[in-house]
Protein backbone atom coordinates (compact mmCIF):
# COMPACT_ATOMS: atom_id res chain seq x y z
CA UNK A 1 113.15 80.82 80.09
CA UNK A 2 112.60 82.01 76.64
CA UNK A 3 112.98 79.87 73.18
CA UNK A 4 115.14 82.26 71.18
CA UNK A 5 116.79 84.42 73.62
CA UNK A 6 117.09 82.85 77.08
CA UNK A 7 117.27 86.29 79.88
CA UNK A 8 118.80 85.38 82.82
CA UNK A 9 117.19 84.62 85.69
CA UNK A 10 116.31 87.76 87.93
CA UNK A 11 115.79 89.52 84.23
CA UNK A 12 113.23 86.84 83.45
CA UNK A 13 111.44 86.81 86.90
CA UNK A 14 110.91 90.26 86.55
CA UNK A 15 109.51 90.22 83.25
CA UNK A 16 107.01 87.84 84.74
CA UNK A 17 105.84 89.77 87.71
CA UNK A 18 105.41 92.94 85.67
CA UNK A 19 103.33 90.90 83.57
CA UNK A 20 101.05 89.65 86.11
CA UNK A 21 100.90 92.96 87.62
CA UNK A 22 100.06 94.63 84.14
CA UNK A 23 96.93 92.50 83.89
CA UNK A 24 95.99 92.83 87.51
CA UNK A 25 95.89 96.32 86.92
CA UNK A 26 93.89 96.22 83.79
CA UNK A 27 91.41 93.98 85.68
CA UNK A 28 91.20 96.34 88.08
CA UNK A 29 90.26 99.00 85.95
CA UNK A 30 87.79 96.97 84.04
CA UNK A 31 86.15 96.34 87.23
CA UNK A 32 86.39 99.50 89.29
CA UNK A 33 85.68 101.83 85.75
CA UNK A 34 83.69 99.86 83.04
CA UNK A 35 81.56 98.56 86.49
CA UNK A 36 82.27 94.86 84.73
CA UNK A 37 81.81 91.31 86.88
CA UNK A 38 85.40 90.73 88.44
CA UNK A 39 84.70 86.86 87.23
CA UNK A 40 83.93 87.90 83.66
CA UNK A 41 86.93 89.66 83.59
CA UNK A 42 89.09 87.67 85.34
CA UNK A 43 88.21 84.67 82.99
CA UNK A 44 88.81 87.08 79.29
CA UNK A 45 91.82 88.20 80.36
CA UNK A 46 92.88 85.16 81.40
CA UNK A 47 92.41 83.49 78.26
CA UNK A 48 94.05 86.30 76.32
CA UNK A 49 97.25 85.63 78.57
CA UNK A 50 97.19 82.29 77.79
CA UNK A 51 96.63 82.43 74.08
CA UNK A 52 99.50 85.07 74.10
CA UNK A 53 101.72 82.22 75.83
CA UNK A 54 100.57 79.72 73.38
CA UNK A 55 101.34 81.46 70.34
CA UNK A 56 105.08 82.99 71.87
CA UNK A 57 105.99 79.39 72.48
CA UNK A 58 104.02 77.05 69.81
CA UNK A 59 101.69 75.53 72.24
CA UNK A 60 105.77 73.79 73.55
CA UNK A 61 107.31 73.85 76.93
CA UNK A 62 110.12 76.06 77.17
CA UNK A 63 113.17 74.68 79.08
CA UNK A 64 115.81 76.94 81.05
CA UNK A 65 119.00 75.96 79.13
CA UNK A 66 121.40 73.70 80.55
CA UNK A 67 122.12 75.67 83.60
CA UNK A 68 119.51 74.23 86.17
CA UNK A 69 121.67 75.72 88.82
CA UNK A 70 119.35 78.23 90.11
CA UNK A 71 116.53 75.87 89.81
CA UNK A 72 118.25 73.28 91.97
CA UNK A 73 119.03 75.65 94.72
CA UNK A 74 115.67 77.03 94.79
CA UNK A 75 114.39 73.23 95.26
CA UNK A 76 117.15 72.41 97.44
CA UNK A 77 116.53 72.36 101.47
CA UNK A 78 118.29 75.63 102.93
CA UNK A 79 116.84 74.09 105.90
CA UNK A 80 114.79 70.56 106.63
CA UNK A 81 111.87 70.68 104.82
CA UNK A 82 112.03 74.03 103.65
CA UNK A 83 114.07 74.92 100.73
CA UNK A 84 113.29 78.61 99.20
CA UNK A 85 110.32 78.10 97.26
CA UNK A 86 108.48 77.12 100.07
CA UNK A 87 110.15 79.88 102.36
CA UNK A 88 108.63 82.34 99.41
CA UNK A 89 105.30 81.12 99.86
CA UNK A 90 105.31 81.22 103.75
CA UNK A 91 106.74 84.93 103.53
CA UNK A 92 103.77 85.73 101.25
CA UNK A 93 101.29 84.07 103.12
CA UNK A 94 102.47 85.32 106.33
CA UNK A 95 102.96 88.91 105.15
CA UNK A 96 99.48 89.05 103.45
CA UNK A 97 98.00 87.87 106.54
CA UNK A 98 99.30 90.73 108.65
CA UNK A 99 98.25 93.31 105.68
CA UNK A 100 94.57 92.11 105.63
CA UNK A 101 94.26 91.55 109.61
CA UNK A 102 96.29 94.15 111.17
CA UNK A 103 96.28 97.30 108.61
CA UNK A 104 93.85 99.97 107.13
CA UNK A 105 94.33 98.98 104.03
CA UNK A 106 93.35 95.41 104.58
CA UNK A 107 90.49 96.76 106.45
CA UNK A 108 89.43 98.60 103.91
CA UNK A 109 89.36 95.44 101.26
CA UNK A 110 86.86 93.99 103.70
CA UNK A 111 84.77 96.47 103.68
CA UNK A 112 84.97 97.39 99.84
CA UNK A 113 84.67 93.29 99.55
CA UNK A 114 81.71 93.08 102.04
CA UNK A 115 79.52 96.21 101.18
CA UNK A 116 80.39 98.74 98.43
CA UNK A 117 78.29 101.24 99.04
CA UNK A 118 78.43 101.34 102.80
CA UNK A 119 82.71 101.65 101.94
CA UNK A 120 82.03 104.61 99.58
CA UNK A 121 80.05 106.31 102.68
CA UNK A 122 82.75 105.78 104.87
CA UNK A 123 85.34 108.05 102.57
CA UNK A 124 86.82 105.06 101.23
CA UNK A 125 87.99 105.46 97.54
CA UNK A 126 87.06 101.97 96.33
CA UNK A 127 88.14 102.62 92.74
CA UNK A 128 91.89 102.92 94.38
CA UNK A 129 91.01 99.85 96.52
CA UNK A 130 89.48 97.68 93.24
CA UNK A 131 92.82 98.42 90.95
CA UNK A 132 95.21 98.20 93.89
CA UNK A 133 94.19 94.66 95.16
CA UNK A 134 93.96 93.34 91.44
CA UNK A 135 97.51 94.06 91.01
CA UNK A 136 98.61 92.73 93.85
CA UNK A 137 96.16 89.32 92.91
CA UNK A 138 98.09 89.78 88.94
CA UNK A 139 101.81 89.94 91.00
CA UNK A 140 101.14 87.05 93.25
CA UNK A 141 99.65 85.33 90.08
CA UNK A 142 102.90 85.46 88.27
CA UNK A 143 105.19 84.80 91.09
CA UNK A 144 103.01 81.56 92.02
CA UNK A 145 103.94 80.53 87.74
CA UNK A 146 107.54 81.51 88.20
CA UNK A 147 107.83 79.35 91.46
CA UNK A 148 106.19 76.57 89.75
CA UNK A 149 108.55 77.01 86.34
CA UNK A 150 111.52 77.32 88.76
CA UNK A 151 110.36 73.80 90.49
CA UNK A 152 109.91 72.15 86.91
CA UNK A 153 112.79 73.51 85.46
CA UNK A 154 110.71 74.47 82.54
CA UNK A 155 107.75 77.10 81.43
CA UNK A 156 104.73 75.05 80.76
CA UNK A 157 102.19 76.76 79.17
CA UNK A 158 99.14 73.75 79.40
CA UNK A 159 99.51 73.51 83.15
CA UNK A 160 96.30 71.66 84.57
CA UNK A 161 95.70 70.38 81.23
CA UNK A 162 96.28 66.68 82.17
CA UNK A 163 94.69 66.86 86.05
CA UNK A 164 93.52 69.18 87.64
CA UNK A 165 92.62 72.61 86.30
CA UNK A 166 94.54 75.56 87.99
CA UNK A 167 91.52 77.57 88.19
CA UNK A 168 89.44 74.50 89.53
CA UNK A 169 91.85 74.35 92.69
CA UNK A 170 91.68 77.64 93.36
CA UNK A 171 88.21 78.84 93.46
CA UNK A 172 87.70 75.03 95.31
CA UNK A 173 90.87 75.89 97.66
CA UNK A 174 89.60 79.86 98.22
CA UNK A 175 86.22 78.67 99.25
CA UNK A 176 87.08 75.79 101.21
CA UNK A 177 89.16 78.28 103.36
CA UNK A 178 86.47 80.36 104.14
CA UNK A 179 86.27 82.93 101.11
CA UNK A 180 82.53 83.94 100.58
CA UNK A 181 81.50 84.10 97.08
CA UNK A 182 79.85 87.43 97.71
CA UNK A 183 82.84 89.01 99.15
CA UNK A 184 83.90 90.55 102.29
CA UNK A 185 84.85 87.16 104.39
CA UNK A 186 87.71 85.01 103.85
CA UNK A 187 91.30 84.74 105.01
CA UNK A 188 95.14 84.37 104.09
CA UNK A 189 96.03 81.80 105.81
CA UNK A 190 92.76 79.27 105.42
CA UNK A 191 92.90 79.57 101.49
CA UNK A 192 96.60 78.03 102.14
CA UNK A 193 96.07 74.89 104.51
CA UNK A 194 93.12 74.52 101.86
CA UNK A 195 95.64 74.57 99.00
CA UNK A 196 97.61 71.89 101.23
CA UNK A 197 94.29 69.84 102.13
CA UNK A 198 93.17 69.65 98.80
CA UNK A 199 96.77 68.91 97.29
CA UNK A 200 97.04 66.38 99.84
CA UNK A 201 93.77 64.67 98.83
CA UNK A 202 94.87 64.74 94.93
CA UNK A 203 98.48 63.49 95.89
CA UNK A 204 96.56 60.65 98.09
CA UNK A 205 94.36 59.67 95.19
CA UNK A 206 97.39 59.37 92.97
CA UNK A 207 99.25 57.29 95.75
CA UNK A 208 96.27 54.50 95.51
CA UNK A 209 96.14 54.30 91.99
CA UNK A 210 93.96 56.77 90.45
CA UNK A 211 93.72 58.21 87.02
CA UNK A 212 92.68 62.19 86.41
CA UNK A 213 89.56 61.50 86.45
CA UNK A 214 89.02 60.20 90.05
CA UNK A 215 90.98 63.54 90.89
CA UNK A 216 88.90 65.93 88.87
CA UNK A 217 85.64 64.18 90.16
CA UNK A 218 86.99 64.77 93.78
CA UNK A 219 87.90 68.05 93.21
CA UNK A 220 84.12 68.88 91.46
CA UNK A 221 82.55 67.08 94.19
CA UNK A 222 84.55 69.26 97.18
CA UNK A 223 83.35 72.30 95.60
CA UNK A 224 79.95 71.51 94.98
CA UNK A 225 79.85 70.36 98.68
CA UNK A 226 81.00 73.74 99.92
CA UNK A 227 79.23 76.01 97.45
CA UNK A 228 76.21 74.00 98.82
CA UNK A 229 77.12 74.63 102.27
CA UNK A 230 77.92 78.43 101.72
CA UNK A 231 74.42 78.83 100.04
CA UNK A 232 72.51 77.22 102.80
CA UNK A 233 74.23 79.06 105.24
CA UNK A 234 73.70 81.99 103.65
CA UNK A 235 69.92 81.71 103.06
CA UNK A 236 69.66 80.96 106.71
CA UNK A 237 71.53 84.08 107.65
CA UNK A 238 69.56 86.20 105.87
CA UNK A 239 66.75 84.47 107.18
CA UNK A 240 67.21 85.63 110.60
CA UNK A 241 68.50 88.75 109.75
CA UNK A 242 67.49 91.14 111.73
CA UNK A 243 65.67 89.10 114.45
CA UNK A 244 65.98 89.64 117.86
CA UNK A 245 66.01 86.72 119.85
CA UNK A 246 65.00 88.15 123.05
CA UNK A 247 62.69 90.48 121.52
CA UNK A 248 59.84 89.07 123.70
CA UNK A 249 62.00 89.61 127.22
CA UNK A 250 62.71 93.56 126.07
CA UNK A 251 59.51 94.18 125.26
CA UNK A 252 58.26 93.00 128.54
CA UNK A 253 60.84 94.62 130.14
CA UNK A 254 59.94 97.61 128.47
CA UNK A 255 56.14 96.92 129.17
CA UNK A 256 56.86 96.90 133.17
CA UNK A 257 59.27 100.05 132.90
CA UNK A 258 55.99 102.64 131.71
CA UNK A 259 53.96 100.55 134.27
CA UNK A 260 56.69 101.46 137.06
């Protein structure tokens, strides 16, 4: 996977992961000690990653060497439909799932996610919480650009260059599954049948004839739709926030109870 030196394959993914899990953790201490926007510092450090990548490899794609054996078996079909990339990714999503519905920890990224300060006055060390799921977001990171490398058969640093960006997809794919933009709502496995949705619409558009640009537009137009949608929704909620709809039944209730 490398232009001078080629490391072999479990080597190399390794490498990778402890990448992406160096600059989750850096994020996280950014955000949970310098008190910086997660977006601002999501988006420097990941342009310094890929100018790093750019400059290691020329601004070239990298191939594996002319042993694609490992990269056919990982593409193959261990099973019908499912060969092991795909396995990988239902593991993950699956596994994730369980942490953030059915553990302490995952209850505690709501929370941290949802309300900050209510967290820290429920004894919840959100520093621990910020660095800890910015990690795990850098390892997950990596392993999604070693999967897709593995697929390819080669490391492409310009990925999204030509279509549709990476980061487009994914804040589009996060929010159409749910993910609130102010934190503190959202789910595992909605973010991934959005992936698929919105994949499937790209793939759909490409079937019929389409150049990038009908696929960029569609995948603007999604998230401006939804974004839309989330804000409306949210001005409404806070609207009635704190309303009680049957406010005028207690209180007569109430009224007849001191008259009894």
């Amino acid at each position: 996977m490398f232009s001078k030196s080629r490391l072999p394959w479990g080597v190399a993914i390794a490498v990778g992961m402890l990448s992406g899990m160096g600059f989750g953790f850096v994020n996280g201490v950014l955000i949970a000690k310098a008190k910086i926007n997660s977006f601002i510092v999501t988006l420097g450090t990941m342009t310094v990653a890929q100018g790093s990548v750019f400059l290691y490899c020329k601004a070239g794609s990298i191939g594996v060497g002319k042993d694609y054996s490992f990269s056919d078996w990982m593409t193959g079909e261990i099973i019908p439909l499912l060969p092991p990339i795909t396995v990988i990714t239902l593991i993950a999503v699956i596994v994730f799932a369980f942490v953030l519905n059915r553990t302490k920890f995952g209850r505690n990224i709501y929370m941290v996610g949802g309300n900050p300060e209510t967290a820290w006055l429920a004894g919840i060390n959100r520093d621990l919480v910020y660095i800890m799921v910015f990690t795990l977001s850098g390892a997950l990171a990596a392993l999604s650009g070693i999967l897709f490398s593995i697929a390819q058969g080669t490391a492409v640093p310009n990925m999204g260059d030509k279509g549709i960006s990476p980061l487009m997809l994914t804040i589009a794919a996060t929010i159409v599954g749910g993910v609130s933009m102010s934190g503190g709502k959202g789910g595992v496995v909605k973010s991934y049948f959005a992936v698929l949705t919105l994949v499937t619409l790209f793939n759909m558009l490409s079937c019929f004839g389409t150049g990038y640009e009908a696929q960029i537009f569609a995948a603007g137009f999604v998230l401006a739709v939804i974004v839309l949608y989330e804000s409306v929704a949210v001005y409404f909620s806070d609207k009635i926030k704190g309303i009680r709809p049957k406010l005028l039944e207690e209180a007569e209730k109430l009224r007849r109870a001191k008259q009894a």
